[in-house]
Protein backbone atom coordinates (compact mmCIF):
# COMPACT_ATOMS: atom_id res chain seq x y z
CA UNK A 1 22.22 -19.10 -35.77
CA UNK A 2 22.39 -21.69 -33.03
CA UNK A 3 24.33 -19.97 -30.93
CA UNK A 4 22.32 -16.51 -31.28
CA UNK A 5 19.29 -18.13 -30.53
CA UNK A 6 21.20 -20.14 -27.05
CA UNK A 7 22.38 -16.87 -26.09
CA UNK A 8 19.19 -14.95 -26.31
CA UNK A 9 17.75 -17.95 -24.47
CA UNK A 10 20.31 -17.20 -21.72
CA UNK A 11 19.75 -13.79 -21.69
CA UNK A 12 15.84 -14.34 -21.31
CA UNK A 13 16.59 -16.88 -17.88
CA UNK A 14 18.70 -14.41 -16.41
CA UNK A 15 15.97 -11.74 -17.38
CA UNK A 16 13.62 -13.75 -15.61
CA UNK A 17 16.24 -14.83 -12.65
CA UNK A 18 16.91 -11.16 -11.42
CA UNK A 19 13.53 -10.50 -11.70
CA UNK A 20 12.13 -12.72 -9.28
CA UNK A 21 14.68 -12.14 -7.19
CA UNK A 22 13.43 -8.59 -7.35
CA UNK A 23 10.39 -9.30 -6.79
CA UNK A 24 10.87 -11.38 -3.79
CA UNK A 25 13.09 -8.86 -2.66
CA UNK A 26 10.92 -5.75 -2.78
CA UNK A 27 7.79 -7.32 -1.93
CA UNK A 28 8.98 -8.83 1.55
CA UNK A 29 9.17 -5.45 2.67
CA UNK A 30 5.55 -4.48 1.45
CA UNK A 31 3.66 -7.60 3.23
CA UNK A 32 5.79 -6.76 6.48
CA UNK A 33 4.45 -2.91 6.10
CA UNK A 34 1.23 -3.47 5.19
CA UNK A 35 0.87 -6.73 6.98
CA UNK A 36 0.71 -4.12 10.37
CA UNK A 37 -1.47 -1.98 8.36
CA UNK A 38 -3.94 -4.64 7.89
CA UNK A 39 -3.00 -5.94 12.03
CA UNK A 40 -3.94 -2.28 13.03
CA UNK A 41 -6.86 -1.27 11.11
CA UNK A 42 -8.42 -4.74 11.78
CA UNK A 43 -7.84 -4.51 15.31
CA UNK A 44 -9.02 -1.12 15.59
CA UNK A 45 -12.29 -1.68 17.54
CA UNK A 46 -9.76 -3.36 20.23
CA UNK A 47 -7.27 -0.94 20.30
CA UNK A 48 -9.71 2.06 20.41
CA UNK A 49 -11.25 1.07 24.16
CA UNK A 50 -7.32 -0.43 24.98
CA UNK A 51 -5.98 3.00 24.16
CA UNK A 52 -8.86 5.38 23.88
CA UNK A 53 -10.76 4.86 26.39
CA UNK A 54 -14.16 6.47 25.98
CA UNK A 55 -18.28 6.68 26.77
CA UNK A 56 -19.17 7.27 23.03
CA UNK A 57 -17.85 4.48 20.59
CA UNK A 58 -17.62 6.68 17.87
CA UNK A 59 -14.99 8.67 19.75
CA UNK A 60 -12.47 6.02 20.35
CA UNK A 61 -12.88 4.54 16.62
CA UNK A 62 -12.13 8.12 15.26
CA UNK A 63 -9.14 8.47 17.78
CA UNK A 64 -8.02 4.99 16.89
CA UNK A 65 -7.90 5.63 13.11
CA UNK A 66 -6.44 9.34 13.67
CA UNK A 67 -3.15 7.55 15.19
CA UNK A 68 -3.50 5.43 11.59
CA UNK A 69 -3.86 8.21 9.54
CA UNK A 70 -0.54 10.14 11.68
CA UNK A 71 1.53 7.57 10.51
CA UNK A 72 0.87 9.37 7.26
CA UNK A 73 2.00 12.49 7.91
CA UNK A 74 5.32 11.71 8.46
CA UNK A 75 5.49 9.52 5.04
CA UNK A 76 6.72 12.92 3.02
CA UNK A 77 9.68 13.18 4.99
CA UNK A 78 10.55 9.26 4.56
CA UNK A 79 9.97 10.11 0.80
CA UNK A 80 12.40 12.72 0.71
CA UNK A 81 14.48 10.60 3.02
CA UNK A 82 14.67 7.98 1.28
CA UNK A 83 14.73 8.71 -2.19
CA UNK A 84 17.22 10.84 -2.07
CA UNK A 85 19.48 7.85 -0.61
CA UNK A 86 17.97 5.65 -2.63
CA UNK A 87 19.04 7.58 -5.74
CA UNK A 88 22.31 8.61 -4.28
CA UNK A 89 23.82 5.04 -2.69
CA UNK A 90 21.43 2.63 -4.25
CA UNK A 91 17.91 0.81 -3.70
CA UNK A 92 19.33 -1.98 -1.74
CA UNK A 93 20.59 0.54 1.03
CA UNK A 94 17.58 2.77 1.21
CA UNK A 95 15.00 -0.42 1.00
CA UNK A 96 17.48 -2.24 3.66
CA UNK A 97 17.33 0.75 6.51
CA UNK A 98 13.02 1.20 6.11
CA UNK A 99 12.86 -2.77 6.39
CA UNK A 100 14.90 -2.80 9.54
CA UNK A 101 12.91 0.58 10.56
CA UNK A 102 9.31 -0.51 10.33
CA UNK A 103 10.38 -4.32 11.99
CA UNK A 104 11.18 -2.83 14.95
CA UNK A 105 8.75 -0.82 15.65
CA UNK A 106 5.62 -2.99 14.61
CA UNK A 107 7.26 -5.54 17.17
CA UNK A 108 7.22 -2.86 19.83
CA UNK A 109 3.51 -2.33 19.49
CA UNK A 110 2.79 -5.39 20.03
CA UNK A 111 5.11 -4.71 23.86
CA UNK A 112 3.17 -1.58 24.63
CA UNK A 113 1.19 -1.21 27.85
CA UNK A 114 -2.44 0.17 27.45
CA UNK A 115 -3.75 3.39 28.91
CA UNK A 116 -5.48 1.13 31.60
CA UNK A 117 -1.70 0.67 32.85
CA UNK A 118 0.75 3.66 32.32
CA UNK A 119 -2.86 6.15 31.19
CA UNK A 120 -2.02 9.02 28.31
CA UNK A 121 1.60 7.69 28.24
CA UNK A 122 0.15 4.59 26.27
CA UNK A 123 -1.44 6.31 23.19
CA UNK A 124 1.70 8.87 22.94
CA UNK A 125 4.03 5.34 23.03
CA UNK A 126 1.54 4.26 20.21
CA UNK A 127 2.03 7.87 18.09
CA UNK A 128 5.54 7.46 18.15
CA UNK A 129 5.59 4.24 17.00
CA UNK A 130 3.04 4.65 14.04
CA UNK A 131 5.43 8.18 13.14
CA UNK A 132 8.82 5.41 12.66
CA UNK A 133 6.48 2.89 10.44
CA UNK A 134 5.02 6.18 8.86
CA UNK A 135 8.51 7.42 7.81
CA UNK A 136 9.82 3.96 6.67
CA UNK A 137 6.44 3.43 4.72
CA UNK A 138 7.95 6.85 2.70
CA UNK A 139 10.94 5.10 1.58
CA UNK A 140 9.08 1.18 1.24
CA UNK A 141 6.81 1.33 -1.67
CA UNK A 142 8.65 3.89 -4.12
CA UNK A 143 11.58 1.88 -3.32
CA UNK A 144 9.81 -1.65 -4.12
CA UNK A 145 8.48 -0.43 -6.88
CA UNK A 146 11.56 1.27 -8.26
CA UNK A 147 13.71 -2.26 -7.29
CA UNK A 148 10.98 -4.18 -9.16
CA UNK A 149 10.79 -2.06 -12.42
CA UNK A 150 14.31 -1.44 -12.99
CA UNK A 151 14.67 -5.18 -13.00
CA UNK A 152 11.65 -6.20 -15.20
CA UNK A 153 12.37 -6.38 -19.12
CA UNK A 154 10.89 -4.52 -21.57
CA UNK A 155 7.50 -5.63 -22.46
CA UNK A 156 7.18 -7.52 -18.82
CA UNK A 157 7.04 -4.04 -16.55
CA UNK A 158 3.28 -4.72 -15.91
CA UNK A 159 3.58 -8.11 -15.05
CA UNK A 160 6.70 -7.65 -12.39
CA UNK A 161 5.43 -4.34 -11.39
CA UNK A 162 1.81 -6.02 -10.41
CA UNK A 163 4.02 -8.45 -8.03
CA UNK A 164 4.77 -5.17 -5.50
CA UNK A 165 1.04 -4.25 -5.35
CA UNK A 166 0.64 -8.33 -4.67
CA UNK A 167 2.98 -7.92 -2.24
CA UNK A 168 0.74 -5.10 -0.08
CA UNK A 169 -2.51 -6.89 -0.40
CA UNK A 170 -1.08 -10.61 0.74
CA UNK A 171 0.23 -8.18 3.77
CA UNK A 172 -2.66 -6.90 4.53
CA UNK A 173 -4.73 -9.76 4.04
CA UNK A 174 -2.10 -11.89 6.28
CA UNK A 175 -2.45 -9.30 8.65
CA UNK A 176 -6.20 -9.64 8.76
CA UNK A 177 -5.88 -13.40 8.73
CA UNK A 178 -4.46 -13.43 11.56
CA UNK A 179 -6.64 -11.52 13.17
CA UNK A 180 -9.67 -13.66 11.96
CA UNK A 181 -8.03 -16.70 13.76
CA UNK A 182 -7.50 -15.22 17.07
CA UNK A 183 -10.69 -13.50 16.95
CA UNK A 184 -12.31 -16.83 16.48
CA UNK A 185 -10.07 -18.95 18.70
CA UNK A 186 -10.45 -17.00 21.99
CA UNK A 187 -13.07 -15.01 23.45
CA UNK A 188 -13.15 -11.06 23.27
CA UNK A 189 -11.97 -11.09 26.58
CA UNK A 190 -8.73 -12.77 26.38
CA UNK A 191 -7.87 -10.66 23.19
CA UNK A 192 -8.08 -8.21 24.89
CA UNK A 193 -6.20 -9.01 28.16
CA UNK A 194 -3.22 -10.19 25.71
CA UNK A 195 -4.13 -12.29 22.34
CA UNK A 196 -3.71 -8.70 20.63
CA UNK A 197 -0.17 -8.46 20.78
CA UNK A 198 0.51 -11.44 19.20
CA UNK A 199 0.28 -10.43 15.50
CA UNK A 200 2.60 -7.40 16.21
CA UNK A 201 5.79 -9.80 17.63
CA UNK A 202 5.69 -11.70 14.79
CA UNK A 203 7.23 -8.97 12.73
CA UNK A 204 10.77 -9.33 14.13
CA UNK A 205 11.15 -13.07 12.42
CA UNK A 206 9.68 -11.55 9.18
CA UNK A 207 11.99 -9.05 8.99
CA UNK A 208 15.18 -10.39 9.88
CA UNK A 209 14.29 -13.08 6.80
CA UNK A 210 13.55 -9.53 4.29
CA UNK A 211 16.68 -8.24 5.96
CA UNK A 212 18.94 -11.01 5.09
CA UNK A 213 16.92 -11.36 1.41
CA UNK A 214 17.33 -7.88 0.53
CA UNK A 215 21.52 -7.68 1.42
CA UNK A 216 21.88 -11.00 -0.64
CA UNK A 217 20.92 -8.59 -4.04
CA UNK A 218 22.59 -6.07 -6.38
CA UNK A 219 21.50 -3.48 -7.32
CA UNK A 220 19.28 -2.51 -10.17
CA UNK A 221 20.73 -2.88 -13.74
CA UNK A 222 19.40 0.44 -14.44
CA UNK A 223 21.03 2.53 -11.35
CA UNK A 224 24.40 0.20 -11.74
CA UNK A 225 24.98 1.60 -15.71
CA UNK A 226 24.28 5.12 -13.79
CA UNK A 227 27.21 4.76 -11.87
CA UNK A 228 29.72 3.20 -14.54
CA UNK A 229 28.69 6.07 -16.38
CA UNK A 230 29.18 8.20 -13.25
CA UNK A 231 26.21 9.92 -13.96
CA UNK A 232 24.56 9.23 -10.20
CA UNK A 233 21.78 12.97 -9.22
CA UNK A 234 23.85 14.23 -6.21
CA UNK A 235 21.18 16.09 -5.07
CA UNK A 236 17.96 14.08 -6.46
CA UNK A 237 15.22 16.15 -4.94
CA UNK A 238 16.49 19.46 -5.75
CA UNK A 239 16.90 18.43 -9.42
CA UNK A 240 13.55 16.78 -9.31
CA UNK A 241 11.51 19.60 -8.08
CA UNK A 242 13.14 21.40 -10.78
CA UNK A 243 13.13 19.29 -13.97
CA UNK A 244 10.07 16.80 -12.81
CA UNK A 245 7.72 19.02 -12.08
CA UNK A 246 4.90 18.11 -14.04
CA UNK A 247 4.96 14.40 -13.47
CA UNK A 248 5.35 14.83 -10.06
CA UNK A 249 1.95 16.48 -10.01
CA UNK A 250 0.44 14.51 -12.24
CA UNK A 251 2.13 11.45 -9.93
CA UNK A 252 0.12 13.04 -7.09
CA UNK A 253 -3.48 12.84 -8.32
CA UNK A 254 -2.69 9.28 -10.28
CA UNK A 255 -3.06 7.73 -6.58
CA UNK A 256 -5.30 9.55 -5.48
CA UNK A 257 -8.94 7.92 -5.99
CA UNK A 258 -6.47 4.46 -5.10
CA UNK A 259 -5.74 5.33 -1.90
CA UNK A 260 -9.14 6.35 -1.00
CA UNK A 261 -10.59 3.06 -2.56
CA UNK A 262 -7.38 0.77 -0.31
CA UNK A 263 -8.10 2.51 2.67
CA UNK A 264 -11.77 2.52 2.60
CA UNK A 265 -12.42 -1.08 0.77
CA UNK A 266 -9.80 -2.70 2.85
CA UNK A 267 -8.51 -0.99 6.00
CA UNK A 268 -11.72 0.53 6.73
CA UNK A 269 -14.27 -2.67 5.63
CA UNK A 270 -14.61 -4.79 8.78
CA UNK A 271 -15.56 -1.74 10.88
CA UNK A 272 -18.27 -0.14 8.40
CA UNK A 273 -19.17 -3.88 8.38
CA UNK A 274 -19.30 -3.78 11.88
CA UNK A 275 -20.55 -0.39 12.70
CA UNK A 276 -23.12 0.51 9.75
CA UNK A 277 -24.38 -2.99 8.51
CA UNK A 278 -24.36 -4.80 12.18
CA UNK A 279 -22.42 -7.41 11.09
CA UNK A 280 -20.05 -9.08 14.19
CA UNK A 281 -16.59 -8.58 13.54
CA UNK A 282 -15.76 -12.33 12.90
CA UNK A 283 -18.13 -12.07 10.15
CA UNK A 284 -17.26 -8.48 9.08
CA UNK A 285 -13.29 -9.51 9.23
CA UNK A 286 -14.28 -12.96 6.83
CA UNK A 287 -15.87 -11.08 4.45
CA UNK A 288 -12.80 -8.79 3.87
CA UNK A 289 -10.47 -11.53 3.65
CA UNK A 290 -12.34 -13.24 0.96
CA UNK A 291 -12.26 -9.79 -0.81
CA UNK A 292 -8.72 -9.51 -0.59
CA UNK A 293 -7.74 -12.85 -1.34
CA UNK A 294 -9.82 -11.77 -5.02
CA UNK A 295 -8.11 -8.94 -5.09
CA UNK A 296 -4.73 -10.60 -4.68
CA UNK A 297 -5.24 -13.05 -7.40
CA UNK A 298 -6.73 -10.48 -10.15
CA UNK A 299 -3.67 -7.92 -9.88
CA UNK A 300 -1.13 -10.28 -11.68
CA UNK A 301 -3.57 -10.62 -13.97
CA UNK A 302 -4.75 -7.37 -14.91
CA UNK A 303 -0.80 -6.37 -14.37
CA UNK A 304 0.67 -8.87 -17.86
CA UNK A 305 -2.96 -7.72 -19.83
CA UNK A 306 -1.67 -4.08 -19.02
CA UNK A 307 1.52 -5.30 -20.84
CA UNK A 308 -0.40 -6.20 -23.82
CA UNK A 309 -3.16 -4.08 -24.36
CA UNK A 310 -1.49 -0.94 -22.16
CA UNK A 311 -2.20 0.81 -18.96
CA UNK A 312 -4.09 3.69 -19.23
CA UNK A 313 -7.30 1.38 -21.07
CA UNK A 314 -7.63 -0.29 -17.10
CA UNK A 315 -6.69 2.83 -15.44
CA UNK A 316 -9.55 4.62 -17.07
CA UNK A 317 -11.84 1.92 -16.13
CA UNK A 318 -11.19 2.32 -12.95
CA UNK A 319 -11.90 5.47 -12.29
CA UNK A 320 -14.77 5.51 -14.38
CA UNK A 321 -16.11 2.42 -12.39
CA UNK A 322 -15.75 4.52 -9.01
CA UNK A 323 -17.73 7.15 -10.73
CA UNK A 324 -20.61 4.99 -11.54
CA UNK A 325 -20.49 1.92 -9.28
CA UNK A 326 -19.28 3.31 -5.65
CA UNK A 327 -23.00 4.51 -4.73
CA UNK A 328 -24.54 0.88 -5.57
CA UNK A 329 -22.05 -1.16 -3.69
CA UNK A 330 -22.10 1.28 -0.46
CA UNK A 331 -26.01 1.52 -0.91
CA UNK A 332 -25.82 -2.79 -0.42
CA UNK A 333 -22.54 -3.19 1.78
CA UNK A 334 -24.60 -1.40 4.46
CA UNK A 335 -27.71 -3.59 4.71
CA UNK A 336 -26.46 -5.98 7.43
CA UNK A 337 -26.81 -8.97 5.40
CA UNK A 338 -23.67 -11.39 5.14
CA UNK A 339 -24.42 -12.92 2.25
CA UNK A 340 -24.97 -9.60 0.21
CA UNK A 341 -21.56 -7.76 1.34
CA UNK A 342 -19.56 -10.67 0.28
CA UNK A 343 -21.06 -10.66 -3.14
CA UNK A 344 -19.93 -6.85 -3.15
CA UNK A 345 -17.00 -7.62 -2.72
CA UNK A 346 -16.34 -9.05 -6.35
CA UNK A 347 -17.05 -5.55 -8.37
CA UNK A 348 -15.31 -2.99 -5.78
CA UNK A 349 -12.00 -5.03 -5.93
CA UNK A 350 -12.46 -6.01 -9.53
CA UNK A 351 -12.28 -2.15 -10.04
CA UNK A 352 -9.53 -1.85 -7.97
CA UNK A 353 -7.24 -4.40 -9.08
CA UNK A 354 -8.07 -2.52 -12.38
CA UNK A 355 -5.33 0.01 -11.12
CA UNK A 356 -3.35 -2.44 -8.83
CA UNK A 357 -2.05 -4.01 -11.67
CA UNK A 358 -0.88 -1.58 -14.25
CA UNK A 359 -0.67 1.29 -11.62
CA UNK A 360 2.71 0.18 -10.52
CA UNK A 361 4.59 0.00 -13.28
CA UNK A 362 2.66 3.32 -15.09
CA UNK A 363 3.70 5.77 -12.14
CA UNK A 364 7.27 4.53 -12.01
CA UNK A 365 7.92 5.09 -15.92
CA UNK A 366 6.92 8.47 -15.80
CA UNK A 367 10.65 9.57 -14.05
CA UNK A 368 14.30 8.75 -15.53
CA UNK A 369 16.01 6.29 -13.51
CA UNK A 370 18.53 8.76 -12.34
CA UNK A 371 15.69 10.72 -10.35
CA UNK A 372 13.31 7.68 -10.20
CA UNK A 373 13.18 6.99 -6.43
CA UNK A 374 12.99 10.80 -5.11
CA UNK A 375 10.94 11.98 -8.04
CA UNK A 376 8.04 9.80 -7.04
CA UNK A 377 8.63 8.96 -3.37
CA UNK A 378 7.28 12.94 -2.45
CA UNK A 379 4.47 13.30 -5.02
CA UNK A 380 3.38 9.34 -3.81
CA UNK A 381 3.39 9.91 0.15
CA UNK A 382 1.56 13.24 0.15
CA UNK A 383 -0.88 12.21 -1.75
CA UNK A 384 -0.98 8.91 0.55
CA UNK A 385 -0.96 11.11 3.44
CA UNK A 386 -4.22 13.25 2.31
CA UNK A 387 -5.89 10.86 0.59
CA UNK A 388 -5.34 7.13 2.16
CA UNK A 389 -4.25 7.58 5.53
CA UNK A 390 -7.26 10.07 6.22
CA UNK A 391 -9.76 7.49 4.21
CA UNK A 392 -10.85 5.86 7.35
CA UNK A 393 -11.05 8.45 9.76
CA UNK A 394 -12.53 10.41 6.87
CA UNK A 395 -15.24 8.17 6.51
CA UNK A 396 -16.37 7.30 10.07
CA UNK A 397 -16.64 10.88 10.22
CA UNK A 398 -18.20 11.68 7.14
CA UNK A 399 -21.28 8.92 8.41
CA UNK A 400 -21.67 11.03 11.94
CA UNK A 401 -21.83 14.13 10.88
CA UNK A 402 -24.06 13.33 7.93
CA UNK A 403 -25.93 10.22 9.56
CA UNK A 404 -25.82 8.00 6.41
CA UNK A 405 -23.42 4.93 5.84
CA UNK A 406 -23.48 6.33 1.56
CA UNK A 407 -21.35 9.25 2.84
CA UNK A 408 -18.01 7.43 1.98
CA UNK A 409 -19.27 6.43 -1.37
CA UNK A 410 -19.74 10.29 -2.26
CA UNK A 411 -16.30 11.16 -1.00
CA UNK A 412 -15.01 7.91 -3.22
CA UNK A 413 -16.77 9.70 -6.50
CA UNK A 414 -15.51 12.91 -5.41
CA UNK A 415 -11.81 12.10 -5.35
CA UNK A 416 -12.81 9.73 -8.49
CA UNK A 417 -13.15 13.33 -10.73
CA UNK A 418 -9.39 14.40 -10.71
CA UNK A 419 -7.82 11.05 -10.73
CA UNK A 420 -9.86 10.39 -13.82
CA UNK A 421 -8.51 13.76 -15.51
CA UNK A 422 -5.18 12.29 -15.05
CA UNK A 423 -5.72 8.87 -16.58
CA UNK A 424 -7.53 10.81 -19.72
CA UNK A 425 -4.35 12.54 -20.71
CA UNK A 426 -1.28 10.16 -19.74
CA UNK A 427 0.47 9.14 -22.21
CA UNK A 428 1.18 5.28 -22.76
CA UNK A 429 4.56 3.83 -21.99
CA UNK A 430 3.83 0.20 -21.45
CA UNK A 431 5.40 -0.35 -24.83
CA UNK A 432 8.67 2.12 -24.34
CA UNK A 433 11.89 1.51 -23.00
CA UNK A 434 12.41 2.89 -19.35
CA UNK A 435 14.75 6.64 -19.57
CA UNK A 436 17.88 6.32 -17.43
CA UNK A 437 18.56 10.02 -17.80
C-alpha cells in the first residue's frame, strides 16, 4: 500500500514537472508574439505619421492598423503550415521554426528606416515584415496550446491551458510597458527620432532564450504514444477537412466574439482612449496596463474553476456579458475622464478572462491528438484574421463613418450573437480524457 501510494506520488511530480516545463515552453513564444503585438498597436499613433505620413489623422491611424490587421491574412497559411508539421514531425519542431521566424523579424522592425528616409519603400519593408510574424503567429498559438494540453493531466487541462492565454496577455502587457516607460522618460520628439525602435531589438535576446528553452523539451506524451504506435496523420489537413469538419466550424465561431473583445479592449484601448475620450497617451497607455495586468491575474483563476465546475458555464457568461454589458462600458470609456475608464476596465476584462481561461483548453479538446495541431490551427487563424486582426481598423472606422465612439460596442454585440450559439450547444469535456485518435 506504501509503495502504491509513493509511486502515484511520483507519478503526480512528474505530472506536474513536464507540465511546467510545458508551460514555460509554449508560453515564451506567446509573450515574444504578442509582446510586438502589444509594441505595435501601442505605438501606433507614432508609427502612423513615421510611416504614413498624412494631413488627416484619421488616415494614417487606419493605414497604421491596416498593416496590423495584414499580418492576419497570412495567419491561414502559417496554420496550414504549421500544423501540418506540427502533426507530422512533432510540436517541438513546428513551435521551434515560428519562434525563430517571428524573432527575427520583430527585431528588424525595430532597424527599418521611415518613409521620411527611403519614402513608400518604408511601409512596403514594414508589410513584409508584419506578413513573416503573421505566418509564424499561424503556427504559435495552436502550437502552444496543443504543447500545453497534451502535457496537462486529466482534471488540470484548464488550469495549464489558462497558462498559454497568460502567456499572450503578460506579452502584450510587457509590450505596452515598455512603451509606457519610454513614453514617459523622453519627450515625443526623441521617440520619435529613435526611442521607438528600442522595444522591437529587444526581441532577438528573448528569443534566442525561447529558442534554446523550447529544443531542451520532448515532445508531448500524447503525439510520442502516436508514433510508438506508428499511427502519426501523414497528411493532417486533408484528413481534417474531411473527418473534422464540424468542429472545425464550430472552432471558427468559438473565437470569434474573443478576438474582437482582445483586439478592441487591448490592442485598440490606448488609441480610442486617445482619440474618442481625449485622454493623452501616457494616460490612455496606463490605464490599459492596469487592465491587463487584471486580466493577467484572473485567467489562472477562472482557468482551475473551469476544471471544477466546467467550461462552457464561463464561456456562456461571457458572451452573454458582451451582449448586455459592451454598450455601458463603451458609453463611459469615451467620456474623457481618467478616473472613470480605469474603473471600466474591471468588468470588460472580468468578462474576458471569463473565456481566457477555459477557452484554451475547451477548443483544443474538441480534435484527436493525431489531427490536433492542423485541425484547429486553420479554423483558429481565419477566424483571427476576420475577426481580431480587423478589430481595430474595424473600429476606428466604424466611429468615422458613423461619428459615434458606441460604434465598436455594437459591432462587439454583433459578433457576440454567433459565438454565443456556439457556447449554447458544446458539449463539456473538462471532465473527459483527451482522444489520441
Amino acid at each position: 500500500m506504501a509503495q502504491a501510494t509513493t509511486a502515484a506520488t511520483g507519478r503526480r511530480a512528474a505530472d506536474s514537472r513536464r507540465a511546467r516545463k510545458a508551460v514555460i515552453a509554449g508560453g515564451i513564444g506567446n509573450f515574444i508574439e504578442w509582446y510586438d503585438y502589444g509594441v505595435y498597436a501601442a505605438l501606433s499613433p507614432v508609427l502612423s505619421k513615421l510611416f504614413f505620413p498624412a494631413a488627416d489623422p484619421v488616415t494614417s491611424t487606419l493605414a497604421s492598423f491596416a498593416v496590423f490587421g495584414v499580418g492576419f491574412v497570412v495567419r491561414p497559411l502559417g496554420g496550414l503550415f504549421f500544423g501540418q508539421l506540427g502533426d507530422r514531425r512533432g510540436r517541438r519542431t513546428a513551435l521551434g521554426l515560428a519562434l525563430i521566424m517571428v524573432s527575427l523579424s520583430t527585431f528588424a522592425m525595430g532597424l527599418l528606416p521611415t518613409y521620411s528616409q527611403i519614402g513608400l519603400f518604408a511601409p512596403l519593408l514594414l508589410v513584409a515584415l508584419r506578413l513573416i510574424q503573421g505566418f509564424s503567429a499561424g503556427g504559435e498559438w495552436t502550437g502552444s496550446a496543443t504543447l500545453m494540453v497534451e502535457n496537462a493531466a486529466d482534471g488540470r487541462r484548464g488550469w495549464v491551458a489558462s497558462w498559454q492565454q497568460f502567456s499572450v496577455i503578460v506579452g502584450q502587457l510587457a509590450g505596452i510597458l515598455i512603451v509606457t516607460v519610454i513614453t514617459n522618460a523622453w519627450s515625443e520628439q526623441v521617440l520619435r527620432d529613435w526611442a521607438w525602435r528600442l522595444p522591437f531589438l529587444v526581441a532577438l535576446a528573448l528569443g534566442a532564450v525561447g529558442f534554446y528553452i523550447r529544443f531542451r523539451m520532448e515532445d508531448t506524451p500524447h503525439f510520442q504514444e502516436l508514433q510508438k504506435r506508428d499511427i502519426v496523420a501523414e497528411a493532417p489537413t486533408r484528413e481534417s477537412l474531411r473527418a473534422q469538419r464540424r468542429a472545425m466550424a464550430t472552432a471558427f465561431l468559438f473565437v470569434a466574439l474573443p478576438n474582437v473583445g482582445f483586439y478592441t479592449f487591448l490592442t485598440y484601448m490606448p488609441t480610442f482612449l486617445n482619440q474618442e475620450g481625449g485622454l493623452p497617451l501616457s494616460d490612455a497607455y496606463t490605464i490599459n496596463l492596469v487592465g491587463m495586468a487584471i486580466y493577467a491575474v484572473l485567467t489562472p483563476v477562472v482557468g482551475r474553476l473551469s476544471d471544477r465546475f466546467g467550461r462552457r458555464p464561463m464561456l456562456i457568461a461571457h458572451a452573454v456579458g458582451f451582449l448586455v454589458l459592451a454598450f455601458p462600458i463603451y458609453l463611459l470609456l469615451a467620456q474623457g475622464s481618467f478616473a472613470l475608464a480605469l474603473a471600466m476596465q474591471l468588468p470588460a476584462l472580468l468578462l474576458m478572462s471569463l473565456y481566457a481561461g477555459p477557452g484554451t483548453a475547451a477548443i483544443t479538446e474538441m480534435f484527436p491528438t493525431r489531427l490536433r495541431y492542423s485541425a484547429l490551427a486553420l479554423p483558429y487563424n481565419l477566424s483571427s484574421a476576420l475577426f481580431g486582426g480587423t478589430a481595430p481598423f474595424v473600429s476606428t472606422w466604424l466611429i468615422a463613418t458613423f461619428h459615434t465612439p458606441l460604434a465598436p460596442a455594437f459591432y462587439t454585440m454583433v459578433v457576440a450573437v454567433p459565438t454565443l450559439v456556439v457556447y449554447l450547444r458544446l458539449r463539456e469535456t473538462a471532465h473527459e480524457p483527451l482522444r489520441d485518435a
